[in-house]
Protein backbone atom coordinates (compact mmCIF):
# COMPACT_ATOMS: atom_id res chain seq x y z
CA UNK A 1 -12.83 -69.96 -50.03
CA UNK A 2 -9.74 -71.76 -49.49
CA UNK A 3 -6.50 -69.09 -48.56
CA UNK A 4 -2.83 -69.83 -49.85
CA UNK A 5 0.01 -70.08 -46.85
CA UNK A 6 2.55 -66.39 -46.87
CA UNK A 7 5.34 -66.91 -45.36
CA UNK A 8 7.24 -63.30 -44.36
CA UNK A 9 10.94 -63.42 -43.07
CA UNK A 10 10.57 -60.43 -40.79
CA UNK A 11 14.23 -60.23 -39.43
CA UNK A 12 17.25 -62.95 -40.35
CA UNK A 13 20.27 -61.32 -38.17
CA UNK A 14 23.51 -62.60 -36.90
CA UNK A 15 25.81 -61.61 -33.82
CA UNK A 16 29.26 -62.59 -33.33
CA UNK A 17 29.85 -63.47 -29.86
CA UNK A 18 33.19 -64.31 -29.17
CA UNK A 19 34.03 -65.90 -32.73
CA UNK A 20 30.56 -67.35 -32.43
CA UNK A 21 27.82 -66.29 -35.22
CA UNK A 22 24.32 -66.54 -33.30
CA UNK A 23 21.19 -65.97 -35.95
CA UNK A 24 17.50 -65.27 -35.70
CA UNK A 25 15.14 -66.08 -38.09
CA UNK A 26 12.08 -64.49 -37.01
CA UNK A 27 9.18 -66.20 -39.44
CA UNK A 28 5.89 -64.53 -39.63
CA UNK A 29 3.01 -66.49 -41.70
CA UNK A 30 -0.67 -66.39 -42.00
CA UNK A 31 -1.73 -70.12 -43.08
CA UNK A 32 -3.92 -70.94 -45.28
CA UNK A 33 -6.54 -73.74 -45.51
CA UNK A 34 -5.75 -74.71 -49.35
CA UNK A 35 -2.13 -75.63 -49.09
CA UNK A 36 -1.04 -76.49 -45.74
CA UNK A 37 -3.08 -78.26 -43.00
CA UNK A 38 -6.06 -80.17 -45.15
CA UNK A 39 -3.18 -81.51 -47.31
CA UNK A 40 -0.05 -82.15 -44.58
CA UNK A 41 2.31 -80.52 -46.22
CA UNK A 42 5.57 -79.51 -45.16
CA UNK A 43 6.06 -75.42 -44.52
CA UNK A 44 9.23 -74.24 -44.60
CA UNK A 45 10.59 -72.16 -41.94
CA UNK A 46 14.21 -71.21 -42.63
CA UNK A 47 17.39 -71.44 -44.35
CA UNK A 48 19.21 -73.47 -42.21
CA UNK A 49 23.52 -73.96 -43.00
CA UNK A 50 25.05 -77.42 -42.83
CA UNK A 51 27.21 -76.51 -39.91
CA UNK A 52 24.64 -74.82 -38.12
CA UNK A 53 23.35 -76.09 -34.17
CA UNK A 54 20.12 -74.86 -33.81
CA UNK A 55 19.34 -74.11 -29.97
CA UNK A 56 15.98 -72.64 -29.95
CA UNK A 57 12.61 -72.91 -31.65
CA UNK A 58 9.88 -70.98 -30.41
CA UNK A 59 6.68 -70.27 -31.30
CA UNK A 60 3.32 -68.49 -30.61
CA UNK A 61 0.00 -68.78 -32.27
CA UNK A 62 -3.74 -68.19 -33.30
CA UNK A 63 -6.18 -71.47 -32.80
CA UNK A 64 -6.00 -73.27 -36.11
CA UNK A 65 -7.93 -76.18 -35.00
CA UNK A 66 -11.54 -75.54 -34.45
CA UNK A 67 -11.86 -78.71 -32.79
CA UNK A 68 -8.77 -79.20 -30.61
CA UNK A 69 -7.70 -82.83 -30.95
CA UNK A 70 -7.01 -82.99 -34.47
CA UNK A 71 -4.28 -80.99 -35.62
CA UNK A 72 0.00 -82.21 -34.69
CA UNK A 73 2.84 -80.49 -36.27
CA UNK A 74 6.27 -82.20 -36.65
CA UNK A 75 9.58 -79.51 -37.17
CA UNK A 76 12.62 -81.11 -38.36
CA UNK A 77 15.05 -81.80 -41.40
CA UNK A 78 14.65 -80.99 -45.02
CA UNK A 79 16.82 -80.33 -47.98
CA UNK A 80 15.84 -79.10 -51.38
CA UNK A 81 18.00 -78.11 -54.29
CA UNK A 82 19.40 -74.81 -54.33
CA UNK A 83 17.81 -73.08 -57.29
CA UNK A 84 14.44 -73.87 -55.33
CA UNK A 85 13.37 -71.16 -53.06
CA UNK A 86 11.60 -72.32 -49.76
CA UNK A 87 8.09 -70.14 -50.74
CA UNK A 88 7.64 -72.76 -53.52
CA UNK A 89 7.83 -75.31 -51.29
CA UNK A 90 4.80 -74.62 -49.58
CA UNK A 91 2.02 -77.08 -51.23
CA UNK A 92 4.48 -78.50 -53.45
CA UNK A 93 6.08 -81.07 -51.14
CA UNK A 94 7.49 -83.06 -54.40
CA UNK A 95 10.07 -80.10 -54.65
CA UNK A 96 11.46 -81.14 -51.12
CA UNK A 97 12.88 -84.62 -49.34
CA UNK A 98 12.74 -84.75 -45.60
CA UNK A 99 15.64 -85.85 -43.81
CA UNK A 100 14.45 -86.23 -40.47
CA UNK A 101 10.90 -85.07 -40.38
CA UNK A 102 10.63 -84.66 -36.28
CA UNK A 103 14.49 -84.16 -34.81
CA UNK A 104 13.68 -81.13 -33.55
CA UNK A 105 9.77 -80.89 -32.61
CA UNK A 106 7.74 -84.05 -32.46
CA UNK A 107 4.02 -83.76 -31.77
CA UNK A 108 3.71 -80.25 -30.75
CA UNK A 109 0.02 -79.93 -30.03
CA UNK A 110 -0.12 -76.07 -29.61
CA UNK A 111 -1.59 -75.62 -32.72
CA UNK A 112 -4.94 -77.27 -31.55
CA UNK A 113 -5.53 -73.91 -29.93
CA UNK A 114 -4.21 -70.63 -29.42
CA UNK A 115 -1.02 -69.29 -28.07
CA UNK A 116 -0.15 -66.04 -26.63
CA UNK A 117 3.45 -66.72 -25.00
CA UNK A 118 6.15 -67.46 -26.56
CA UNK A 119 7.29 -70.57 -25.83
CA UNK A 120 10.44 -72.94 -26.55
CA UNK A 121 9.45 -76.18 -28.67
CA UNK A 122 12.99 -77.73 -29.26
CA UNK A 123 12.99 -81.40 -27.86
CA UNK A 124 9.47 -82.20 -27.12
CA UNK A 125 8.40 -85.38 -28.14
CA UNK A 126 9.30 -88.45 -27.55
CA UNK A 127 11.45 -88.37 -30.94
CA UNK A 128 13.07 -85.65 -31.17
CA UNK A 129 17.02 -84.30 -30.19
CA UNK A 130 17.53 -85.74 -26.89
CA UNK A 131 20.47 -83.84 -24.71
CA UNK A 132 23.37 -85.79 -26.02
CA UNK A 133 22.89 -84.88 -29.77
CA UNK A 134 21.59 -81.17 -28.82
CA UNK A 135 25.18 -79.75 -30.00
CA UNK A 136 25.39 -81.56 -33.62
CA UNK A 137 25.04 -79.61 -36.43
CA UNK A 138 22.40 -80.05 -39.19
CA UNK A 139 24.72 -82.24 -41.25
CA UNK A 140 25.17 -84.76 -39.07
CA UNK A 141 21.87 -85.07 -37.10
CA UNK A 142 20.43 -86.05 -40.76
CA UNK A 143 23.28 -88.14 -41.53
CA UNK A 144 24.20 -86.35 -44.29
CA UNK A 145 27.83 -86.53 -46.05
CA UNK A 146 30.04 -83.65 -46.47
CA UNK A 147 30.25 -83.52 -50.48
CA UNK A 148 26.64 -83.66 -50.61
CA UNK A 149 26.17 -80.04 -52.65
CA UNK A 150 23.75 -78.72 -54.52
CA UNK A 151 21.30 -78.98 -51.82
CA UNK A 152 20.18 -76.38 -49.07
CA UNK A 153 18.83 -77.60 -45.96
CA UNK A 154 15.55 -75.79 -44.37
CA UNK A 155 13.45 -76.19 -41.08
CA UNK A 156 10.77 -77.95 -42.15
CA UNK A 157 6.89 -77.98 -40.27
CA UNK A 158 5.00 -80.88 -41.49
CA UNK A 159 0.86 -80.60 -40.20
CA UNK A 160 -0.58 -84.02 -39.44
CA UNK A 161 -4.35 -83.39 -39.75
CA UNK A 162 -7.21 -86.14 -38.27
CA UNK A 163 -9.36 -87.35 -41.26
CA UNK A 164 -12.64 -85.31 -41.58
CA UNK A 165 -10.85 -82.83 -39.40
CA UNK A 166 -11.88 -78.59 -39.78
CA UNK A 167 -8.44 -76.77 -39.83
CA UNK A 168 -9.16 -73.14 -40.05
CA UNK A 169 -6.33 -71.09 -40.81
CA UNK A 170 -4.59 -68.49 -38.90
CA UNK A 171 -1.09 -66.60 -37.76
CA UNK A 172 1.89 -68.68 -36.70
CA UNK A 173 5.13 -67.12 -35.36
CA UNK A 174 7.88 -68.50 -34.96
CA UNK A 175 11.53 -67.44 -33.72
CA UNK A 176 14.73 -70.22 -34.74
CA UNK A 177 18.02 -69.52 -33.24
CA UNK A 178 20.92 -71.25 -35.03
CA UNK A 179 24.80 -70.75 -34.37
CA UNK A 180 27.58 -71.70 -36.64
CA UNK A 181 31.83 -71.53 -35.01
């Protein structure tokens, strides 16, 4: 029987550090097979502000691939309107318009089998942030204007499954650090 995604936002905090705001999101979700990763849909991960520079994505994770090859996961920009909330995003991709799909992750193959360390995800691939954009806020790495309201931007993970591929699903954790001056 086919299991729905659950997202859980287990801790969203903020420190100032010297007139800087640094946030966690700390994203807890067990995935399901009848929403996600047979379809490719996009999962949100977080609220993310205009102004805000992510520096961080990290992850750890059960083996959701039962073959290994055949599962890729993209994290970048989306933006949906604001009366949507990011749990109804999840299998309803119509509700959502990516900005830049892979900015921040491209190709991250760690779902293909399990991982026990946390590890750091932001820049690999071949398209995502290089070092010179690293410090640009959300706005501007998805070229997006300044009166452009009512929208909210997310963190977006969009699964690209192999055809005739058997995702199984599983836990995902994830920790995004953002700051905002």
């Amino acid at each position: 029987m086919a299991v729905k995604t659950k997202r859980t936002i287990l801790n969203d905090s903020a420190v100032y550090n010297r007139g800087t705001r640094v946030f966690k999101a700390i994203i807890a979700m067990e995935i399901g097979t009848a929403d996600l990763v047979t379809g490719g849909s996009v999962v949100p991960l977080c609220e993310l502000p205009p102004e805000a520079i992510v520096t961080s994505i990290k992850a750890l994770n059960d083996d959701l691939d039962d073959n290994g090859t055949d599962l890729i996961v993209d994290i970048g920009i989306w933006k949906a309107k604001k009366g949507v909330s990011l749990d109804e995003i999840i299998g309803n991709e119509a509700l959502a318009e990516e900005l830049d799909i892979d900015i921040y992750v491209d190709g991250m193959t760690a779902l293909q089998g399990a991982v026990t360390t946390l590890t750091e995800y932001l820049g690999s691939g071949t398209n995502a942030v290089d070092l010179d954009d690293r410090f640009k806020t959300v706005r501007v790495l998805a070229g997006v204007t300044l009166g452009e309201d009512p929208f909210k931007y997310f963190l977006g993970m969009k699964t690209i499954v192999a055809a005739g591929a058997t995702i199984i699903g599983a836990g995902v954790y994830f920790e995004v650090e953002y700051v905002q001056g």
